[in-house]
Protein backbone atom coordinates (compact mmCIF):
# COMPACT_ATOMS: atom_id res chain seq x y z
CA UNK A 1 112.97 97.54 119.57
CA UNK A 2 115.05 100.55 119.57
CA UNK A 3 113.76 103.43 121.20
CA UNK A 4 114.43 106.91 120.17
CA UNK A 5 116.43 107.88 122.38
CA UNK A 6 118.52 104.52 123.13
CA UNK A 7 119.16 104.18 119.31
CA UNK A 8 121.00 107.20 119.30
CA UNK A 9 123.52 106.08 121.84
CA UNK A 10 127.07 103.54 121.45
CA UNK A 11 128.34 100.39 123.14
CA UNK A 12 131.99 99.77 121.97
CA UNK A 13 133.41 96.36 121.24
CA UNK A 14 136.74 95.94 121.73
CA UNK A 15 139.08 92.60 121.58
CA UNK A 16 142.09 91.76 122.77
CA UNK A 17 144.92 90.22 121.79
CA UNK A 18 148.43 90.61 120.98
CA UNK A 19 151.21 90.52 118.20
CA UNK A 20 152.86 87.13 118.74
CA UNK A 21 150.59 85.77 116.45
CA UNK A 22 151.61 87.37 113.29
CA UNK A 23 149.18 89.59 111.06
CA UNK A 24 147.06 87.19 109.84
CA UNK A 25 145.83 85.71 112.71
CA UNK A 26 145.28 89.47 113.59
CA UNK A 27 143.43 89.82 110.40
CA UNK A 28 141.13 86.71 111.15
CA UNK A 29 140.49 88.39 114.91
CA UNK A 30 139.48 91.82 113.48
CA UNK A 31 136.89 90.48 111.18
CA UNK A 32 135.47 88.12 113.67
CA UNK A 33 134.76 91.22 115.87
CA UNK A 34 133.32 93.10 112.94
CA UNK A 35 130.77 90.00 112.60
CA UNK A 36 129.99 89.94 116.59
CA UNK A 37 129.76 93.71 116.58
CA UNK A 38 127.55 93.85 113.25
CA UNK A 39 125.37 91.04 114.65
CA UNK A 40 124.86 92.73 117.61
CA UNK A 41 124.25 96.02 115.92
CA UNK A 42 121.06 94.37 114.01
CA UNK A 43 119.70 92.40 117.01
CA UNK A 44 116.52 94.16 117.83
CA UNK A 45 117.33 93.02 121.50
CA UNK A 46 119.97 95.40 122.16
CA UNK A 47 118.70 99.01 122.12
CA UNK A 48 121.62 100.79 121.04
CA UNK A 49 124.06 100.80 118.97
CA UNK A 50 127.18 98.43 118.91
CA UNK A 51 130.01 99.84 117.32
CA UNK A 52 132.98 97.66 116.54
CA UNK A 53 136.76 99.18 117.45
CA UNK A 54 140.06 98.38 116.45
CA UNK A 55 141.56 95.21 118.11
CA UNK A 56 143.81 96.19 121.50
CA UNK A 57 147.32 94.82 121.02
CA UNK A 58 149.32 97.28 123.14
CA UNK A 59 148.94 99.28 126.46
CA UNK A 60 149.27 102.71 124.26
CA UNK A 61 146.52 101.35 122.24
CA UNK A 62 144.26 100.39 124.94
CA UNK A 63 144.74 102.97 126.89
CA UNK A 64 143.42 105.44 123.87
CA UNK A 65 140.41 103.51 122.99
CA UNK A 66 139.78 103.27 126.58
CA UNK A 67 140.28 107.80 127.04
CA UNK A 68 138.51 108.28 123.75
CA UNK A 69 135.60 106.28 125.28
CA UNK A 70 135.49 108.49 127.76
CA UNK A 71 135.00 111.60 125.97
CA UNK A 72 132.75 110.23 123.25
CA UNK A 73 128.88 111.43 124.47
CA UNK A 74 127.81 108.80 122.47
CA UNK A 75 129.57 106.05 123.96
CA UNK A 76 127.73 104.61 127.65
CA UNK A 77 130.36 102.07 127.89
CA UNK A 78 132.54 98.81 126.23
CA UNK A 79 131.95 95.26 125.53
CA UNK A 80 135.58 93.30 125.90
CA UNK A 81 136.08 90.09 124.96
CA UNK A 82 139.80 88.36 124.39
CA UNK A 83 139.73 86.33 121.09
CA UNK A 84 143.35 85.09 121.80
CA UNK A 85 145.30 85.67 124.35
CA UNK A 86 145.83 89.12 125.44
CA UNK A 87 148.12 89.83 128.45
CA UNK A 88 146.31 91.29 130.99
CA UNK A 89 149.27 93.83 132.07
CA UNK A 90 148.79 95.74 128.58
CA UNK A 91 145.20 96.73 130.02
CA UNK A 92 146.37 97.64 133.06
CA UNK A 93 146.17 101.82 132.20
CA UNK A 94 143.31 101.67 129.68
CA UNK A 95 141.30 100.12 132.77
CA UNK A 96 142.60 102.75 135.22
CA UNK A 97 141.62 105.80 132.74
CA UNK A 98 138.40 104.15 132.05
CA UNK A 99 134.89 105.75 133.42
CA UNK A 100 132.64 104.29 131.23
CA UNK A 101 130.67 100.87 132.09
CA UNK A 102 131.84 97.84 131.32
CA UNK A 103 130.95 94.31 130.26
CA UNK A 104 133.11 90.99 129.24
CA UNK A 105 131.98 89.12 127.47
CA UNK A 106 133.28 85.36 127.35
CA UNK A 107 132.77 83.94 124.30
CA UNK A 108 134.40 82.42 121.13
CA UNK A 109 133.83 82.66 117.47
CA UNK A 110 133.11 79.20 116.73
CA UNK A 111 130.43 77.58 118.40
CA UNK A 112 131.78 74.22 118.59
CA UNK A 113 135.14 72.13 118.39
CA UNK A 114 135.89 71.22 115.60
CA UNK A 115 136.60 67.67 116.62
CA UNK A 116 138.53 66.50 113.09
CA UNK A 117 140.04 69.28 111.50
CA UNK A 118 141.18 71.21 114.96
CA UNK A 119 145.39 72.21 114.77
CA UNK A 120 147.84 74.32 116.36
CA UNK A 121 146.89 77.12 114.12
CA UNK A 122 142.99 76.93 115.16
CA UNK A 123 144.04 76.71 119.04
CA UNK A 124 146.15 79.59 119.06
CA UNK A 125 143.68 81.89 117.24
CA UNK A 126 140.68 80.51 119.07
CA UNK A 127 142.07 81.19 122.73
CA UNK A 128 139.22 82.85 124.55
CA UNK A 129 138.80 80.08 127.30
CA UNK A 130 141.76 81.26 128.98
CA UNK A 131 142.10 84.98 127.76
CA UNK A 132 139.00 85.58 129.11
CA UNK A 133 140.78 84.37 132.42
CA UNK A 134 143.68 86.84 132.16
CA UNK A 135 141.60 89.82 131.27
CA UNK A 136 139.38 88.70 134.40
CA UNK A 137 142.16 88.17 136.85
CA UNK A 138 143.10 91.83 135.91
CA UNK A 139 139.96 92.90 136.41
CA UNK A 140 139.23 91.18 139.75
CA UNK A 141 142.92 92.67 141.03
CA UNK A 142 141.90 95.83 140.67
CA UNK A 143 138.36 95.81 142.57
CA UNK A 144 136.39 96.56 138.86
CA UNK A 145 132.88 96.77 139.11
CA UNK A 146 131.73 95.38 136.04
CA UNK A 147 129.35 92.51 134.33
CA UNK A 148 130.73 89.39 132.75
CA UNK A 149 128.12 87.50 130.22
CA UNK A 150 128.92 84.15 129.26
CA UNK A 151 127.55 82.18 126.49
CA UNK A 152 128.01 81.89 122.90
CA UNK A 153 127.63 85.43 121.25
CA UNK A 154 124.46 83.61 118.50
CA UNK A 155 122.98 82.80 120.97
CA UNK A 156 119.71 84.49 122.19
CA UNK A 157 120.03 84.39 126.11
CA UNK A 158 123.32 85.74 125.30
CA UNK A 159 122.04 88.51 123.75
CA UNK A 160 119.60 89.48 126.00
CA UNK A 161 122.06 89.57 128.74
CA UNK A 162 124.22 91.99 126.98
CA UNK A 163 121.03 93.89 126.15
CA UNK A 164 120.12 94.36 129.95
CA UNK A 165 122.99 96.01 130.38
CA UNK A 166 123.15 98.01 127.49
CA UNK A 167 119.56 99.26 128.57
CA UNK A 168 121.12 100.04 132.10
CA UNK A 169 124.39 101.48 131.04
CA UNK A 170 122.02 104.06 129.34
CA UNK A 171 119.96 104.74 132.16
CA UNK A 172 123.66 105.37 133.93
CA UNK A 173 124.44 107.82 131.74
CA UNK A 174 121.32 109.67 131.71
CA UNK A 175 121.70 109.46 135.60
CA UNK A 176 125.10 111.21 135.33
CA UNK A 177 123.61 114.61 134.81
CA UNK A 178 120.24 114.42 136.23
CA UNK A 179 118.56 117.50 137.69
CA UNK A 180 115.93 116.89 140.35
CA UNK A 181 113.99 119.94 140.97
CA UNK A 182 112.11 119.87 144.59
CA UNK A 183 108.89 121.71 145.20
CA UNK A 184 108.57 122.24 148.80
CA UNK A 185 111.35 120.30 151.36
CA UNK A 186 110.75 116.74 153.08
CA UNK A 187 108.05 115.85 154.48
CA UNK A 188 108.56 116.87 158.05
CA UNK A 189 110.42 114.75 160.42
CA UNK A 190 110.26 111.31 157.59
CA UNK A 191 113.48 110.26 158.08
CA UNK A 192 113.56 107.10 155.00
CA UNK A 193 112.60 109.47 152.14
CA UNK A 194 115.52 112.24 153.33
CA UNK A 195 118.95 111.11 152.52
CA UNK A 196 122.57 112.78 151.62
CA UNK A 197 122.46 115.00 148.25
CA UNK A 198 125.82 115.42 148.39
CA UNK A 199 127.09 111.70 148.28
CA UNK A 200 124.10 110.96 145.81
CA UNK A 201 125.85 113.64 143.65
CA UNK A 202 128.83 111.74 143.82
CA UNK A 203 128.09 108.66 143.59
CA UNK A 204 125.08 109.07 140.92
CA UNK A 205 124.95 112.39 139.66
CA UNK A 206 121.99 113.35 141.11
CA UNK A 207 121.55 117.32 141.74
CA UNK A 208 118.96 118.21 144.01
CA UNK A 209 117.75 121.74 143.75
CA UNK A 210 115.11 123.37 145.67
CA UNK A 211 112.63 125.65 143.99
CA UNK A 212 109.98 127.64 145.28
CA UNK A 213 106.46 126.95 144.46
CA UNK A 214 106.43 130.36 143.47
CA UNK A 215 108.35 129.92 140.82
CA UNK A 216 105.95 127.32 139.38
CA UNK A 217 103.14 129.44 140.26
CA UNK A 218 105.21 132.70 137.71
CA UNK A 219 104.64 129.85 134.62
CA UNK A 220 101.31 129.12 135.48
CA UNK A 221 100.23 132.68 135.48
CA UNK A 222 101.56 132.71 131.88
CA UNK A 223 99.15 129.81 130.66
CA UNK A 224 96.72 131.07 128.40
CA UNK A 225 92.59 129.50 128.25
CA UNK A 226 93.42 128.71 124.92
CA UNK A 227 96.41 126.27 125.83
CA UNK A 228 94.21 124.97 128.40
CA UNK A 229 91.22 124.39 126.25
CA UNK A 230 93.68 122.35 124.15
CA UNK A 231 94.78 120.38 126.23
CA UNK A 232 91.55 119.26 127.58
CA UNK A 233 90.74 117.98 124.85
CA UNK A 234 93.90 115.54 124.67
CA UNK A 235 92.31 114.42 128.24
CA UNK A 236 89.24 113.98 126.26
CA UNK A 237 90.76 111.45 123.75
CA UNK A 238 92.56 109.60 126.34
CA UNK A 239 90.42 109.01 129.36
CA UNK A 240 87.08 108.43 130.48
CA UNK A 241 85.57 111.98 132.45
CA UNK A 242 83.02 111.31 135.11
CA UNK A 243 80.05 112.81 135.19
CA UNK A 244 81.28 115.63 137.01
CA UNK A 245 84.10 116.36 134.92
CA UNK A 246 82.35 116.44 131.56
CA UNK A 247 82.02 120.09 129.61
CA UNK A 248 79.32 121.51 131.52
CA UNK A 249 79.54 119.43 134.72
CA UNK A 250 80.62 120.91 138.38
CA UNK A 251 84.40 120.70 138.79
CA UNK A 252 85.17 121.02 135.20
CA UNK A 253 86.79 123.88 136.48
CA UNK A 254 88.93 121.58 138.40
CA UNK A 255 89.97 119.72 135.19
CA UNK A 256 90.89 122.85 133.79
CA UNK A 257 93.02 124.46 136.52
CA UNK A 258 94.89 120.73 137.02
CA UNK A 259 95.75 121.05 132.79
CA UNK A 260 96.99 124.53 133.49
CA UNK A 261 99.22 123.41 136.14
CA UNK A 262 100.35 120.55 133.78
CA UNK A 263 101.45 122.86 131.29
CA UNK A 264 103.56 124.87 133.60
CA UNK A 265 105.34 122.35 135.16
CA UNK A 266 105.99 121.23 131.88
CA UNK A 267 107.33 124.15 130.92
CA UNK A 268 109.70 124.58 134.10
CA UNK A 269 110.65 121.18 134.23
CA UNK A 270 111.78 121.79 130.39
CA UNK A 271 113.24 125.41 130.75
CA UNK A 272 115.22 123.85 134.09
CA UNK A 273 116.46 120.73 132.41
CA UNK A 274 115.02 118.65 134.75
CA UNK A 275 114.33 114.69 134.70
CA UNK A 276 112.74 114.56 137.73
CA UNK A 277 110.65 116.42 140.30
CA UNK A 278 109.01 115.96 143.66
CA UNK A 279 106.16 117.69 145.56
CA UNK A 280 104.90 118.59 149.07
CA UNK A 281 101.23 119.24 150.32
CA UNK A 282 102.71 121.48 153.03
CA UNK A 283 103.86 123.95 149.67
CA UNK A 284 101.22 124.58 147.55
CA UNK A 285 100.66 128.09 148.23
CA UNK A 286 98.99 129.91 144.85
CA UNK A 287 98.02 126.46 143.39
CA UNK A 288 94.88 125.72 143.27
CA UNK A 289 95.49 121.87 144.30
CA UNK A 290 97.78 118.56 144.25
CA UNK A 291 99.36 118.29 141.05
CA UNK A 292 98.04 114.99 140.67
CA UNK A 293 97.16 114.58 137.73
CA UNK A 294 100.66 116.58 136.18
CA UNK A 295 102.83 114.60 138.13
CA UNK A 296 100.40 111.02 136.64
CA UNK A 297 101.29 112.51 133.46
CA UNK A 298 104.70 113.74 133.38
CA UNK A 299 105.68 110.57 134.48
CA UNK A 300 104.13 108.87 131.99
CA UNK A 301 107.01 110.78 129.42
CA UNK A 302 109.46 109.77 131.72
CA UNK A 303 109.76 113.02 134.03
CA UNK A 304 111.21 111.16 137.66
CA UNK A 305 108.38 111.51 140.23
CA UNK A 306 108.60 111.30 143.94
CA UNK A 307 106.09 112.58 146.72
CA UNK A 308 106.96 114.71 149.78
CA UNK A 309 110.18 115.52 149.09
CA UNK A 310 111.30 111.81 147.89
CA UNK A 311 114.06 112.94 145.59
CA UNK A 312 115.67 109.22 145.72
CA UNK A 313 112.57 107.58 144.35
CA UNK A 314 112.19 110.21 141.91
CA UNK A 315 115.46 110.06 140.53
CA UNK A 316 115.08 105.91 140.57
CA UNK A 317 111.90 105.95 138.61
CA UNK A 318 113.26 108.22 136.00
CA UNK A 319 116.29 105.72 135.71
CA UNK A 320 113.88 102.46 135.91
CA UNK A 321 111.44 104.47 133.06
CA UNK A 322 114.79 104.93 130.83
CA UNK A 323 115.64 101.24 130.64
CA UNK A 324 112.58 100.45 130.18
CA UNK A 325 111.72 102.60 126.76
CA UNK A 326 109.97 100.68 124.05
CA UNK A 327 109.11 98.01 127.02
CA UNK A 328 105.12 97.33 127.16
CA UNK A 329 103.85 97.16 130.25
CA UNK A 330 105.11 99.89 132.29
CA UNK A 331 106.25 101.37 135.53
CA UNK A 332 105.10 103.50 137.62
CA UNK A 333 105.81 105.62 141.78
CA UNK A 334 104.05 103.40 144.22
CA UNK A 335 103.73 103.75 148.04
CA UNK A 336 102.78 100.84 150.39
CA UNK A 337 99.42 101.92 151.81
CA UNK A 338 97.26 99.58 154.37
CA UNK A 339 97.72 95.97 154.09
CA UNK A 340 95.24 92.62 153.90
CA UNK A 341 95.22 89.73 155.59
CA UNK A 342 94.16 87.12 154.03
CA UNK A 343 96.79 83.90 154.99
CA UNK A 344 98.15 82.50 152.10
CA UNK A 345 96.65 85.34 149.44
CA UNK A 346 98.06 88.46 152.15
CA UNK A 347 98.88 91.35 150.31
CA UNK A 348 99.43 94.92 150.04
CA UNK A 349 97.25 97.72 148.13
CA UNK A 350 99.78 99.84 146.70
CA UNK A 351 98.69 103.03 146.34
CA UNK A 352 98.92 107.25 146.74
CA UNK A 353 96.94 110.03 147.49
CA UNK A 354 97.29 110.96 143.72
CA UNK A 355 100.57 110.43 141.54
CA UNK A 356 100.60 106.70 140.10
CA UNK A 357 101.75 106.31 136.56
CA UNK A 358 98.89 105.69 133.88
CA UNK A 359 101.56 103.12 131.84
CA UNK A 360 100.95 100.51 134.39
CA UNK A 361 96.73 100.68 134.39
CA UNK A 362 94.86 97.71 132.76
CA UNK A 363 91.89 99.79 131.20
CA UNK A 364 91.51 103.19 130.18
CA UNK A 365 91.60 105.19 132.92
CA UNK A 366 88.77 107.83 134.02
CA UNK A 367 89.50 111.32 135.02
CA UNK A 368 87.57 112.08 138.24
CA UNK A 369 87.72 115.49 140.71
CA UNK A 370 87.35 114.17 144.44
CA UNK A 371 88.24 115.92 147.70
CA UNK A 372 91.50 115.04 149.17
CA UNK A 373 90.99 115.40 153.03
CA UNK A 374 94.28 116.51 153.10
CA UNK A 375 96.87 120.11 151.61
CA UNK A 376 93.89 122.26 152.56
CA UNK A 377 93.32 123.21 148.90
CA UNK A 378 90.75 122.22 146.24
CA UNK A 379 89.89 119.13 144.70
CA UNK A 380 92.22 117.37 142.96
CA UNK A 381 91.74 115.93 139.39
CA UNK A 382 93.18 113.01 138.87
CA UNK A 383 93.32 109.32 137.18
CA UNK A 384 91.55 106.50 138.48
CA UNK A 385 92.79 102.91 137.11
CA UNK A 386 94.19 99.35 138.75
CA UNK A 387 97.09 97.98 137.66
CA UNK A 388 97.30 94.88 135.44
CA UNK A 389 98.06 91.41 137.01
CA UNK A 390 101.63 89.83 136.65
CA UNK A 391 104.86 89.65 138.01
CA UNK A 392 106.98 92.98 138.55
CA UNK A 393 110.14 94.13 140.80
CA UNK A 394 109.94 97.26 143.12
CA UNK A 395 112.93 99.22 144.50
CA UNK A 396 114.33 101.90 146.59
CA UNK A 397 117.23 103.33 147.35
CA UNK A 398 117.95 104.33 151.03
CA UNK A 399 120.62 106.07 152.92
CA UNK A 400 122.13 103.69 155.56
CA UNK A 401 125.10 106.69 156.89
CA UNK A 402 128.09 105.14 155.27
CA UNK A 403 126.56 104.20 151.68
CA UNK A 404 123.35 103.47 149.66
CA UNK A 405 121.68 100.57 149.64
CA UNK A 406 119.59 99.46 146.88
CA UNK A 407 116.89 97.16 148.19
CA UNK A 408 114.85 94.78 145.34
CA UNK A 409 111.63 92.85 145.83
CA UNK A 410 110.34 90.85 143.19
CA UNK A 411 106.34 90.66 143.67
CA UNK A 412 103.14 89.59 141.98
CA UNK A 413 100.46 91.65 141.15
CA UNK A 414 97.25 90.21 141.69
CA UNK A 415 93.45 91.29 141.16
CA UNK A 416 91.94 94.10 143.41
CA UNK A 417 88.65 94.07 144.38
CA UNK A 418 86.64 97.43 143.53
CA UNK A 419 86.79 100.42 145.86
CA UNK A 420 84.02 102.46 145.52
CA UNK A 421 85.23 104.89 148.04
CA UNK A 422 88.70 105.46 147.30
CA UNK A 423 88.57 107.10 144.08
CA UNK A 424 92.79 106.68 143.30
CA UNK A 425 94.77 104.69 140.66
CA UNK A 426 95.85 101.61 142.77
CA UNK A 427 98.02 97.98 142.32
CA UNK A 428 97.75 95.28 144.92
CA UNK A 429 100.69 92.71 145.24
CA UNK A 430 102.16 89.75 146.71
CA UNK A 431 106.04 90.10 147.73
CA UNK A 432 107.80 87.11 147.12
CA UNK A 433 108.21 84.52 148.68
CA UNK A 434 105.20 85.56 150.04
CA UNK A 435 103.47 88.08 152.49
CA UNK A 436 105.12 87.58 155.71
CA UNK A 437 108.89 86.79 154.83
CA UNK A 438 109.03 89.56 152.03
CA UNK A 439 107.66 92.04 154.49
CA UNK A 440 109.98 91.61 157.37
CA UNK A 441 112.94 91.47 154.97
CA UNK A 442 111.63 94.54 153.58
CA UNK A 443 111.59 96.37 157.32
CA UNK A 444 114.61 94.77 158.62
CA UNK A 445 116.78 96.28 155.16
CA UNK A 446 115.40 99.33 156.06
CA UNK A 447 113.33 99.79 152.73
CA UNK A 448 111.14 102.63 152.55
CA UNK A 449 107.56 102.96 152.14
CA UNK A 450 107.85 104.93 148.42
CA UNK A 451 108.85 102.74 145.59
CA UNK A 452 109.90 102.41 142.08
CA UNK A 453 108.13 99.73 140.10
CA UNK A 454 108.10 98.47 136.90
CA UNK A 455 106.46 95.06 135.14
CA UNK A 456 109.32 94.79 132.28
CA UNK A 457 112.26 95.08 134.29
CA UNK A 458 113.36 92.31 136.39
CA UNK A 459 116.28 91.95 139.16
CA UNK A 460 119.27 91.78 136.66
CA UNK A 461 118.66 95.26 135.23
CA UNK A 462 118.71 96.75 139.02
CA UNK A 463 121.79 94.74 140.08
CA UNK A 464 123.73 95.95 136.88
CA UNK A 465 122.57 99.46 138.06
CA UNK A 466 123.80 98.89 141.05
CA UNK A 467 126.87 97.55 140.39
CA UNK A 468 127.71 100.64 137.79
CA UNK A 469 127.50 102.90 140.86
CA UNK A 470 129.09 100.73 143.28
CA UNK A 471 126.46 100.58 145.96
CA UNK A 472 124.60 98.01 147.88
CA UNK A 473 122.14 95.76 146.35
CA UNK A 474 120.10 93.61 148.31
CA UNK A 475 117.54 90.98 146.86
CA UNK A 476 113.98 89.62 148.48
CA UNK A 477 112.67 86.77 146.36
CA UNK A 478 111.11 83.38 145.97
CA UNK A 479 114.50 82.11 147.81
CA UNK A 480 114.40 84.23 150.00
CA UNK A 481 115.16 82.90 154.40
CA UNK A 482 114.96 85.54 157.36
CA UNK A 483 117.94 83.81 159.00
CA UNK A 484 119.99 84.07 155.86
CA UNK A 485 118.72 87.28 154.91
CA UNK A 486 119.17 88.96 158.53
CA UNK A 487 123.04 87.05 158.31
CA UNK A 488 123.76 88.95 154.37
CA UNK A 489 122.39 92.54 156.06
CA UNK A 490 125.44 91.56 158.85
CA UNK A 491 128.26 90.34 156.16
CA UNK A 492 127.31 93.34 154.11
CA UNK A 493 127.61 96.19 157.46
CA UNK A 494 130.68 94.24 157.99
CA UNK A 495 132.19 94.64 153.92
CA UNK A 496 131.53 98.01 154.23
CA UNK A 497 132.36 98.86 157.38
CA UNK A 498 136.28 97.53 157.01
CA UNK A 499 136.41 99.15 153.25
CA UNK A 500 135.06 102.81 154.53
CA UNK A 501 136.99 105.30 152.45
CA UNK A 502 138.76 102.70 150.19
């Protein structure tokens, strides 16, 4: 399905090859691209748009599709594949000028040999198996991060793949320019959440500002009953109230004052051009409590969320949320919270004081006003769910000194018991390979305690992600060995230790 805002954007497709083979085997190439391209256009797999260019038969030529693709707002990067053979030399400045994602993709027009009829003139149109190696080798030479998808280009696993990274090459462009407004500063003296803003700029895009709480609390002054009656009454449709939040109950007032604080930090977040926000308990001052049930919200329409100051999970959600458009089951902030023992079936409750994303609750959720034991303001409205069952991937991204590292679980949701007493939206999972391995490799990569989640992603889309911005990716899963894990963290200091400032 094609999402809004994906459908508006533009992978390119561009072949290579070259002039030695006349003009009609040039003529054969640039309609077989128009097919691929066209095909992939209509898949509903791929999200966005595929847009077929002319075929690249010359550096001068290359190297202008390759600047034009840079400038096009449109464009989140270019599919290559080499029908024929297309010396790799000729790509050599189109590569260097090029800052836009990019996949090759090693396939061929014709499925299979053509055992009977195959000539010279069928082998020298039908050349991908070693222009594909050229085009690599050029590729590989000059240290290229990129994604190379290999399969026949009907065929469905080869389409998803491409679509993966379509979906991430998105989320890397929406990255590019994202604003991450911070209520409040760090939580004091975390060290895991904190991290450089000026290297995330540079390496992500990320721009951190710091506002005020005032500044919120000037919007929220503004908010008229009326708006807040209104949007009440949205809650009203779309969750169950407790007893206590119902029109005439106690802390209906509560439900009120969180709605006007939604629609101000709506309104901030929109007049900022923010994608993402975080909050701090210790910085509420003239709001009357936790935006909880906003920053639940918000999230839900994709606004980045991260607690006390956690601008890196913020800005990861947001990115995991934008792949994941038109996706079904959801993502949502998470934090590791206390932990049960239970041998085989140990797990982890997953859970905040507040903020957890509605998209990933099994039922509807119910709005309830508890006290919070902790900000020293009032109680907090906010949504109380559990998660579905399934499998998922959590992530973080963490500041090791000389470069981010991306760390990935892959875990399984399973079925929480009831908790009467802890009125908050809540998951509890697995890690893979199970309890004890996944959470030592967790602790000894340094992963934080905050993560991003999601059900519909799964490791590929992070590792493209990661692999667009050139950081560290490290995976915990069902293969997953302390000893070889603990020897990868070493290899991996080691890599980017001896390439510091390449």
């Amino acid at each position: 399905m094609k999402s809004q805002q994906l459908k508006q954007l533009e992978v390119w497709f561009v072949t290579g090859s070259q002039h030695l083979y006349g003009p009609k085997t040039l003529e054969q190439v640039a309609e077989h691209s128009k097919e691929i391209a066209a095909s992939f256009d209509a898949s509903t797999t791929i999200p966005v748009k595929v847009v077929c260019k002319p075929t690249g038969t010359g550096s001068a030529e290359i190297h202008r599709i390759c600047k034009e693709a840079n400038s096009a707002e449109n464009c989140i990067g270019i599919i290559t594949w080499m029908h024929t053979f297309s010396p790799a030399k000729m790509w050599i400045h189109g590569l260097q000028e090029l800052r836009k994602p990019i996949l090759h993709l090693h396939t061929q027009y014709n499925k299979e040999i053509p055992w009977d009829s195959i000539d010279m003139d069928f082998m020298n149109l039908n050349q991908s198996a070693h222009g594909d190696r050229e085009f690599g080798h050029i590729m590989a030479r000059m240290r290229m991060n990129r994604k190379v998808v290999v399969g026949h280009w009907q065929d469905p696993k080869t389409v998803q793949r491409i679509a993966v990274w379509s979906r991430v090459a998105a989320a890397w462009a929406d990255s590019r320019d994202m604003l991450i407004i911070r209520f409040g500063d760090q939580m004091n003296n975390v060290a895991v959440t904190d991290g450089d803003k000026v290297e995330a700029e540079r390496i992500f895009g990320y721009h951190v500002d710091y506002s005020p709480i005032a500044d919120l609390v000037a919007y929220q002054d503004k908010v008229t009953d009326k708006e807040v009656a209104e949007l009440v009454k949205v809650y009203e449709k779309e969750y169950v109230f407790a007893d206590n939040c119902i029109e005439g109950g106690k802390d209906r007032g509560q439900v009120e004052n969180a709605a006007r604080i939604e629609i101000a930090l709506r309104r901030f977040l929109e007049a900022k051009g923010a994608k993402a926000f975080t909050t701090n308990f210790d910085d509420l001052a003239g709001i009357d409590q936790l935006p909880g049930l906003a920053s639940q919200r918000l999230m839900a329409e994709g606004y980045g969320f991260g607690a006390e100051g956690d601008w890196k999970t913020a800005a990861l959600f947001r990115t995991m949320w934008f792949m994941g458009q038109g996706m079904p089951k959801g993502c949502s902030f998470l934090e590791d919270y206390t932990l049960n023992f239970d041998g085989e079936n140990s797990s982890i409750l997953q859970a905040h004081m507040l903020e957890i994303c509605p998209l990933i609750s099994d039922e509807k959720p119910r709005l309830e006003v508890h006290p919070l034991g902790i900000g020293g303001k009032n109680d907090p409205a906010r949504l109380v769910f559990t998660s579905k069952t399934g499998p998922g991937v959590a992530a973080t991204v963490v500041d090791m000194g000389s470069r981010f590292r991306m760390i990935i679980n892959t875990v399984d949701c399973i079925e929480s018991k009831k908790l009467p007493k802890l009125p908050v939206a809540s998951a509890l999972w697995i890690p893979q390979p199970n309890f004890e391995i996944g959470a030592a490799a967790w602790i000894l990569a340094g992963g934080t305690h905050h993560t991003s989640f999601s059900y519909d992603l799964t490791v590929e889309y992070l590792e493209d992600f990661a692999e667009m911005a050139g950081i560290e990716a490290i995976v915990i899963d069902k293969d997953t060995t302390i000893s070889e894990f603990k020897k990868e963290l070493k290899w991996n200091d080691l890599y980017y230790h001896l390439n510091k400032g390449l």
